[in-house]
PDB file of N, CA and C in Angstrom:
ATOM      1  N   UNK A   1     -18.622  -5.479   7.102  1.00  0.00           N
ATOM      2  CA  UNK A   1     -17.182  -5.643   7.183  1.00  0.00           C
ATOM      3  C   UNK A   1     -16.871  -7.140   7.111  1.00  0.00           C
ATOM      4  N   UNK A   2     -15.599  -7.378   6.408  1.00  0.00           N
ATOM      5  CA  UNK A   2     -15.365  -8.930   6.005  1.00  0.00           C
ATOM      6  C   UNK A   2     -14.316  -9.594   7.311  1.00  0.00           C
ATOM      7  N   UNK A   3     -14.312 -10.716   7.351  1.00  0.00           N
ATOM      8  CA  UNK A   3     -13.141 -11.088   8.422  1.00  0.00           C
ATOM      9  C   UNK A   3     -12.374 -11.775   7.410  1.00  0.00           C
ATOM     10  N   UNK A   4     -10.963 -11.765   7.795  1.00  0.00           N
ATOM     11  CA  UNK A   4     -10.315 -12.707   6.622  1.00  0.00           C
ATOM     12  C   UNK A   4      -8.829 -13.049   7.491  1.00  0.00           C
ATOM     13  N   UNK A   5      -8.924 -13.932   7.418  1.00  0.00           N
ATOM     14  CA  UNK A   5      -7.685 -15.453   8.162  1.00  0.00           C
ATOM     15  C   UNK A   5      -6.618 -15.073   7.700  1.00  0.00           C
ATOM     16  N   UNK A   6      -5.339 -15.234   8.266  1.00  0.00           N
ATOM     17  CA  UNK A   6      -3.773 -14.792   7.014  1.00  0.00           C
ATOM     18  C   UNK A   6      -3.296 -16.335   7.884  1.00  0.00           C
ATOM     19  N   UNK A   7      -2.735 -17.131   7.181  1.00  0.00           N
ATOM     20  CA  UNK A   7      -1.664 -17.306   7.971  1.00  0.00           C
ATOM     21  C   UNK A   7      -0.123 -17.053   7.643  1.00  0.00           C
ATOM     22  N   UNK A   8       0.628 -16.929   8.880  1.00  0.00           N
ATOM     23  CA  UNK A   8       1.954 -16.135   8.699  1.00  0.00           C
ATOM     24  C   UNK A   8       3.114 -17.050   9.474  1.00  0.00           C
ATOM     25  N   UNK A   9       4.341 -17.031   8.452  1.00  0.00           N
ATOM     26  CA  UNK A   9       5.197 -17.586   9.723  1.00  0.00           C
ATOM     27  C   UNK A   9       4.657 -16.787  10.939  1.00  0.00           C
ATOM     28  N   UNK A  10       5.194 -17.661  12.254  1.00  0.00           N
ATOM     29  CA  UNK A  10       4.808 -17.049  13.588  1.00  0.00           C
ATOM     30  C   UNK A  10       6.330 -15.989  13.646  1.00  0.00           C
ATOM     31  N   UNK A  11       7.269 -16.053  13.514  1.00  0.00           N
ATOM     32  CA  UNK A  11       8.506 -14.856  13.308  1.00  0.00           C
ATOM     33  C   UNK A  11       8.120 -13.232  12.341  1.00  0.00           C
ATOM     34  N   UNK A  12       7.243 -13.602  11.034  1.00  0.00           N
ATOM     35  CA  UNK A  12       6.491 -12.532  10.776  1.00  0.00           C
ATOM     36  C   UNK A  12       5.336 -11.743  11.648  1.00  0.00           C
ATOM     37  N   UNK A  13       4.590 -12.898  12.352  1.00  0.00           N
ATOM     38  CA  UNK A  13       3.746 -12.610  13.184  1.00  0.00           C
ATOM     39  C   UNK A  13       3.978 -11.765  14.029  1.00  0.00           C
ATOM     40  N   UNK A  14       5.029 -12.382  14.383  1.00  0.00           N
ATOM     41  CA  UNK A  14       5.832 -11.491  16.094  1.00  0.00           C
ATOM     42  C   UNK A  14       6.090  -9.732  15.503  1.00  0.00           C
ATOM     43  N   UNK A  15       6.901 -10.117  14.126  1.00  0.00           N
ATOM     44  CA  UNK A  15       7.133  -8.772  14.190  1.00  0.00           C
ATOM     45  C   UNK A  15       6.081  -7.670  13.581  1.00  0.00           C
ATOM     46  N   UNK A  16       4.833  -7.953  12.987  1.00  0.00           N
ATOM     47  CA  UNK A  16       3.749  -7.568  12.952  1.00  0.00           C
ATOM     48  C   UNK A  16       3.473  -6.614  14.217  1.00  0.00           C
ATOM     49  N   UNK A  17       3.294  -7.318  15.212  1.00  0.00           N
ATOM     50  CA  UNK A  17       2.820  -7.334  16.190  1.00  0.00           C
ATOM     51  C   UNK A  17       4.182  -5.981  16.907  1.00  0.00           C
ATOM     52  N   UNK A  18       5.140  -6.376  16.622  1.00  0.00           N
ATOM     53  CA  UNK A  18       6.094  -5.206  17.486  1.00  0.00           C
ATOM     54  C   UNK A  18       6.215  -4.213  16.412  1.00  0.00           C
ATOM     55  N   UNK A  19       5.647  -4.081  15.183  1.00  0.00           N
ATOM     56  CA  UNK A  19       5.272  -2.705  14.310  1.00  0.00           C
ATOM     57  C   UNK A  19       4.123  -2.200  14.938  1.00  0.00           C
ATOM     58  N   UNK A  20       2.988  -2.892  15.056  1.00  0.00           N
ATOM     59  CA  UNK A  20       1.867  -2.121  15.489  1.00  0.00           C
ATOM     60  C   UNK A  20       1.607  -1.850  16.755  1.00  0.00           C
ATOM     61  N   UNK A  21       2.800  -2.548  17.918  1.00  0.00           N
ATOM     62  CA  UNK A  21       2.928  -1.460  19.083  1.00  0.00           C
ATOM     63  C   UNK A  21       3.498  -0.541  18.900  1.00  0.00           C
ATOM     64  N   UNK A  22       4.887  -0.504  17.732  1.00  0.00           N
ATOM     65  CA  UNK A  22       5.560   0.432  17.919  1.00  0.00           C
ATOM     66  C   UNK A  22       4.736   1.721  17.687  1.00  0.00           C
ATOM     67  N   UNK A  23       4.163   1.574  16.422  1.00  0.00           N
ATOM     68  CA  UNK A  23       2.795   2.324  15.891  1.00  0.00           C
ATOM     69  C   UNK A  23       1.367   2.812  16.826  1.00  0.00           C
ATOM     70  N   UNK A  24       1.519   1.963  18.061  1.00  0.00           N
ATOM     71  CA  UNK A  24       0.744   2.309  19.009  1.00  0.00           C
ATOM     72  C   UNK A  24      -0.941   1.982  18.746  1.00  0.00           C
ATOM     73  N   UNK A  25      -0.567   0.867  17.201  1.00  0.00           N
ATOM     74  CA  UNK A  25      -2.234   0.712  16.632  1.00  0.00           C
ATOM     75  C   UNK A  25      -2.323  -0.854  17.130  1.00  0.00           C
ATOM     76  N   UNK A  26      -3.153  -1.288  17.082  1.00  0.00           N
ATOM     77  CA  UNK A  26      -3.778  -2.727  16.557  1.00  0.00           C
ATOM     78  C   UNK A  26      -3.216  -3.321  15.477  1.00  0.00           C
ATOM     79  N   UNK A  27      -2.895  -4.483  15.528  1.00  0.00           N
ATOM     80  CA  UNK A  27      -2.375  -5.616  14.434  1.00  0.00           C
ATOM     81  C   UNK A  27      -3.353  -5.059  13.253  1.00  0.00           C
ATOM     82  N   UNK A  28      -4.943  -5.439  13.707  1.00  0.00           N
ATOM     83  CA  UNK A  28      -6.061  -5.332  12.408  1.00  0.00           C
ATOM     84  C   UNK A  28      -5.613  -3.923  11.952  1.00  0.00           C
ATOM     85  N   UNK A  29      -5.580  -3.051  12.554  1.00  0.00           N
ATOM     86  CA  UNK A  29      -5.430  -1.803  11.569  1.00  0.00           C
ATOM     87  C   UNK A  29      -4.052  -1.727  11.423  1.00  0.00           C
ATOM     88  N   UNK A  30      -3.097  -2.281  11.421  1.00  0.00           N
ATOM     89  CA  UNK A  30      -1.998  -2.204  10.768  1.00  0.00           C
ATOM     90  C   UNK A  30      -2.177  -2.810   9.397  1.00  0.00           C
ATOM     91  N   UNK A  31      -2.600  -3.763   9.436  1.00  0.00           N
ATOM     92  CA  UNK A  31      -3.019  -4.711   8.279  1.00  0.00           C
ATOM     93  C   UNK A  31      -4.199  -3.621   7.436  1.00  0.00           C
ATOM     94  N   UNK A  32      -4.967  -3.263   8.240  1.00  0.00           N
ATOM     95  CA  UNK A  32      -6.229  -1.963   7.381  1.00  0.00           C
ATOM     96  C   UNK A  32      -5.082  -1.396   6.337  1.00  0.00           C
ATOM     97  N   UNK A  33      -4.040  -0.566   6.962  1.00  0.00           N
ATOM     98  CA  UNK A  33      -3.550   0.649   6.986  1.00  0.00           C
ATOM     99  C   UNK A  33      -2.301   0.150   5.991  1.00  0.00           C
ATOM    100  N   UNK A  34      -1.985  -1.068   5.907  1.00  0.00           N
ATOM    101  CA  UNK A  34      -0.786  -2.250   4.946  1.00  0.00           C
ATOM    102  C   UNK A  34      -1.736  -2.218   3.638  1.00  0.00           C
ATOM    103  N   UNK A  35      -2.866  -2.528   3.555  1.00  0.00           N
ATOM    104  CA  UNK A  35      -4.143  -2.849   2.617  1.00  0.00           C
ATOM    105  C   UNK A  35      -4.138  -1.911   1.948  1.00  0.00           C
ATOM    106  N   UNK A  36      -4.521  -0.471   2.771  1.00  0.00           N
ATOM    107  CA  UNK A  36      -4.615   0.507   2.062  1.00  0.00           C
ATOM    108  C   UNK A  36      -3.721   1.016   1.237  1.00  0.00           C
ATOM    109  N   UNK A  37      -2.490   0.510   1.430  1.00  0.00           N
ATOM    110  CA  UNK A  37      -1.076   1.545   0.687  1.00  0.00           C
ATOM    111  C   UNK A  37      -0.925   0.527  -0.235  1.00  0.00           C
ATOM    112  N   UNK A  38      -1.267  -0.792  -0.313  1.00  0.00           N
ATOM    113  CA  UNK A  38      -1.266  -1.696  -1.354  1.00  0.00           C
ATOM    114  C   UNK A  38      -2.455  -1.319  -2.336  1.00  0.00           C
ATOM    115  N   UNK A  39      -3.567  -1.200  -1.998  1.00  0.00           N
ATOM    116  CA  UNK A  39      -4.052  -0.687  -2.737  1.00  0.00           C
ATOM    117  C   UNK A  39      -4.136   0.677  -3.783  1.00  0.00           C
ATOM    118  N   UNK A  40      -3.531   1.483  -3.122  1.00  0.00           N
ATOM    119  CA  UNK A  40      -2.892   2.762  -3.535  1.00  0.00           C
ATOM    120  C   UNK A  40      -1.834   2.709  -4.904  1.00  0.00           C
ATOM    121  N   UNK A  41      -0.993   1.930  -4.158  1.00  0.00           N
ATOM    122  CA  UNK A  41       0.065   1.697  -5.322  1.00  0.00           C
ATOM    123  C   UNK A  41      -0.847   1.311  -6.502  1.00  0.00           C
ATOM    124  N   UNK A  42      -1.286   0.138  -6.397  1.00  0.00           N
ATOM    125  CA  UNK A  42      -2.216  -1.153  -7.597  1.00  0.00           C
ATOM    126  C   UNK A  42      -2.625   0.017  -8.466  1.00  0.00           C
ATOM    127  N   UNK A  43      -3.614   1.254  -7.308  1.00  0.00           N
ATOM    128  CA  UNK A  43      -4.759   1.873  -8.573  1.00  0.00           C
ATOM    129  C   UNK A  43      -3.510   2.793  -9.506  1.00  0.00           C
ATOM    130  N   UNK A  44      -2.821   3.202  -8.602  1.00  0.00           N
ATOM    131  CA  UNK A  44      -1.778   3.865  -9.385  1.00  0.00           C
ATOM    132  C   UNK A  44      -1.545   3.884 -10.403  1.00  0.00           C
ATOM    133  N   UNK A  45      -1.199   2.363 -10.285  1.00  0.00           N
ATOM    134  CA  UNK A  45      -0.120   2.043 -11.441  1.00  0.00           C
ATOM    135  C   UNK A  45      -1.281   1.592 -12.632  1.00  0.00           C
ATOM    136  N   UNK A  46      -2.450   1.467 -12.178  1.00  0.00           N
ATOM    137  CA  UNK A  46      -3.642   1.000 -13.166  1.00  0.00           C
ATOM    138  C   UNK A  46      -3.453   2.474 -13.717  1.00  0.00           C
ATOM    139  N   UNK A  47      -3.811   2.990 -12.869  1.00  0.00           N
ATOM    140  CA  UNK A  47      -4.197   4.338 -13.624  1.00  0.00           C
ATOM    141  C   UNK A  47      -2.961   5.155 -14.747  1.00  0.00           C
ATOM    142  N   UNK A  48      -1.881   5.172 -14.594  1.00  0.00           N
ATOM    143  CA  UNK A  48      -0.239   5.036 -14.985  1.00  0.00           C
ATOM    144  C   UNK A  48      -0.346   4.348 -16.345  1.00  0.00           C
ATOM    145  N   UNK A  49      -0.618   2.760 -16.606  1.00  0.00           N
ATOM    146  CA  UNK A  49      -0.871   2.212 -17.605  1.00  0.00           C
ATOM    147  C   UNK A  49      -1.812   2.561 -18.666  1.00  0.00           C
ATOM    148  N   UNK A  50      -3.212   2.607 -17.885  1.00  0.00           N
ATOM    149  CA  UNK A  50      -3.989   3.494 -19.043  1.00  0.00           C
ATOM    150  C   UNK A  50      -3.993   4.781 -19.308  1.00  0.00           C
ATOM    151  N   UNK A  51      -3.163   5.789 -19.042  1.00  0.00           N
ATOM    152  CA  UNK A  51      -2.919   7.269 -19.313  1.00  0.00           C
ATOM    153  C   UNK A  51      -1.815   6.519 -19.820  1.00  0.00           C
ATOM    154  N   UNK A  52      -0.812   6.238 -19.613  1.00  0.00           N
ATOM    155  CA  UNK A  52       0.312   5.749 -21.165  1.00  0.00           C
ATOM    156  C   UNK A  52      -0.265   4.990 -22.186  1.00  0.00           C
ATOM    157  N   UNK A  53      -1.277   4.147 -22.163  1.00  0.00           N
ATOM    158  CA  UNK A  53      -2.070   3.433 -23.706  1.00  0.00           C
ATOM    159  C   UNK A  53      -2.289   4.559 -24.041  1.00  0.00           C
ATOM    160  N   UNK A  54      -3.082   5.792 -23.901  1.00  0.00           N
ATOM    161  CA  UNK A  54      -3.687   6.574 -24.695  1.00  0.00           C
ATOM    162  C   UNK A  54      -2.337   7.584 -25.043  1.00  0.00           C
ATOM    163  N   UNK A  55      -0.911   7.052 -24.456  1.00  0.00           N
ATOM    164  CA  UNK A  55       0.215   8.394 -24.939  1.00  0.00           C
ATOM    165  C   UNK A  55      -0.004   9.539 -24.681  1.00  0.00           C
ATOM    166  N   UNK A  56      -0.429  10.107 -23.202  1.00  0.00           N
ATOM    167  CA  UNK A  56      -0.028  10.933 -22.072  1.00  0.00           C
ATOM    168  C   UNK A  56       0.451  10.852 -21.709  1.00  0.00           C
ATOM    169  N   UNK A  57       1.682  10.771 -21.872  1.00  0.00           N
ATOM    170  CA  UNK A  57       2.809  10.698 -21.103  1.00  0.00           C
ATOM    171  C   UNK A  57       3.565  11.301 -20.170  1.00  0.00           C
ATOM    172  N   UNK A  58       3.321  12.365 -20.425  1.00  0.00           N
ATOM    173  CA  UNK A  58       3.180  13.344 -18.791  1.00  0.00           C
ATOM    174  C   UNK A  58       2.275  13.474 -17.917  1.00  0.00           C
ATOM    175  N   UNK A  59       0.901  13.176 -18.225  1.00  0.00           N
ATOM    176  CA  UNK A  59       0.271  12.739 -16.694  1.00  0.00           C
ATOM    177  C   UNK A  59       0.146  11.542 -16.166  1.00  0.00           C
ATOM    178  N   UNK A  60       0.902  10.430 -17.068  1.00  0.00           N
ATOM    179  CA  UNK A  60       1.070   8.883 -16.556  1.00  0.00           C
ATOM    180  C   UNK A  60       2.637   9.064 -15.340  1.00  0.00           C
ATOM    181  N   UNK A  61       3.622  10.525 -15.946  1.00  0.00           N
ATOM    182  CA  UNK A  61       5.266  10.629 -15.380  1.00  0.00           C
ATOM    183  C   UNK A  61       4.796  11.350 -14.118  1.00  0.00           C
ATOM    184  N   UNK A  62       3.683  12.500 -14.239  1.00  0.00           N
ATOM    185  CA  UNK A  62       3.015  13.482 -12.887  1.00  0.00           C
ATOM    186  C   UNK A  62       2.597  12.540 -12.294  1.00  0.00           C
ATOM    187  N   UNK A  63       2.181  10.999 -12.183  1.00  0.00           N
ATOM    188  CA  UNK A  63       1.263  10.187 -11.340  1.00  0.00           C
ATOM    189  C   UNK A  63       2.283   9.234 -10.843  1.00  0.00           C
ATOM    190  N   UNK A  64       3.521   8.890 -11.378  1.00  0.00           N
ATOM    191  CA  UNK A  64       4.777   8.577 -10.606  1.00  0.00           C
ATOM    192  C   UNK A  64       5.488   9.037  -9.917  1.00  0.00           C
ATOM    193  N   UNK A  65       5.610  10.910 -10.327  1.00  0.00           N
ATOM    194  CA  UNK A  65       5.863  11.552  -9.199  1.00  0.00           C
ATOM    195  C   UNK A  65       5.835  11.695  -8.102  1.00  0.00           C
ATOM    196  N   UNK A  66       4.040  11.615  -7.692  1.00  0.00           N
ATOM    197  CA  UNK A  66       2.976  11.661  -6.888  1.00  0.00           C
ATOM    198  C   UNK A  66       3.280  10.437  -6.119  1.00  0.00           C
ATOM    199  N   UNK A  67       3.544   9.469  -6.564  1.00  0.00           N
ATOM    200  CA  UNK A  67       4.128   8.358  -5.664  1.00  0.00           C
ATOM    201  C   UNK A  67       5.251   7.995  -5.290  1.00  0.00           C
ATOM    202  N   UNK A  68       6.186   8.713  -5.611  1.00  0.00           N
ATOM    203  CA  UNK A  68       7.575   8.338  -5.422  1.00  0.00           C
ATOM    204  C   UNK A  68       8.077   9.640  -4.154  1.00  0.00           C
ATOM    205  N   UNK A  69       6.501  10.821  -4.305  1.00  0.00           N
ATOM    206  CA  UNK A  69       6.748  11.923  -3.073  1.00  0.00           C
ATOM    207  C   UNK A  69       6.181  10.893  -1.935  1.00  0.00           C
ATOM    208  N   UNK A  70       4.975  10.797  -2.449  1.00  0.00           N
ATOM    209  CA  UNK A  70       4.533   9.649  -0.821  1.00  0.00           C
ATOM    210  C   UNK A  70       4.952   8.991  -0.142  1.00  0.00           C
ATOM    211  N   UNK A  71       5.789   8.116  -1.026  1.00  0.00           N
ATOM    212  CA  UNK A  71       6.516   6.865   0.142  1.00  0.00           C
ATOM    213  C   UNK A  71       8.117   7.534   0.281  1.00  0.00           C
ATOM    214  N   UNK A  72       8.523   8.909  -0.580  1.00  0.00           N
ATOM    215  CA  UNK A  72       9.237   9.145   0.309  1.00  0.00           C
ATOM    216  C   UNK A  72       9.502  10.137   1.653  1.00  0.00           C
ATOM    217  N   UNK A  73       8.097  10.346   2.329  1.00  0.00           N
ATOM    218  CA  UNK A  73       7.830  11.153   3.631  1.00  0.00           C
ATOM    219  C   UNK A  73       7.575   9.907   4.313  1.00  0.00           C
TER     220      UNK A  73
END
């Protein structure tokens, strides 16, 4: 496992910090759990781009779907 430094305004900091009580987690796994949905999107949209190069265009529109249900629950 890697360690890795952020620095943040200290006003972002704070409210970091009053998400991941509110959340009842740890700062680090808020940040895990921030990482992960960033990453999510990225492959997404990788994946989105190259199913539209090849002009699939309905399973590049089914894979926007798929994300536009997620972040809205």
């Amino acid at each position: 496992m890697a360690t890795l430094t952020v620095r943040l305004p200290d006003d972002k900091h704070e409210r970091l910090k009053a998400l991941a009580s509110h959340k009842k987690i740890s700062v680090n796994k808020l940040m895990e759990e921030l990482s992960t949905q960033a990453l999510a999107e990225f492959d997404s949209e990788v994946r989105f781009r190259a199913l539209a190069s090849l002009g699939e265009t309905k399973r590049g529109l089914d894979i926007l779907d798929k994300i536009d249900a997620h972040f809205a629950s």
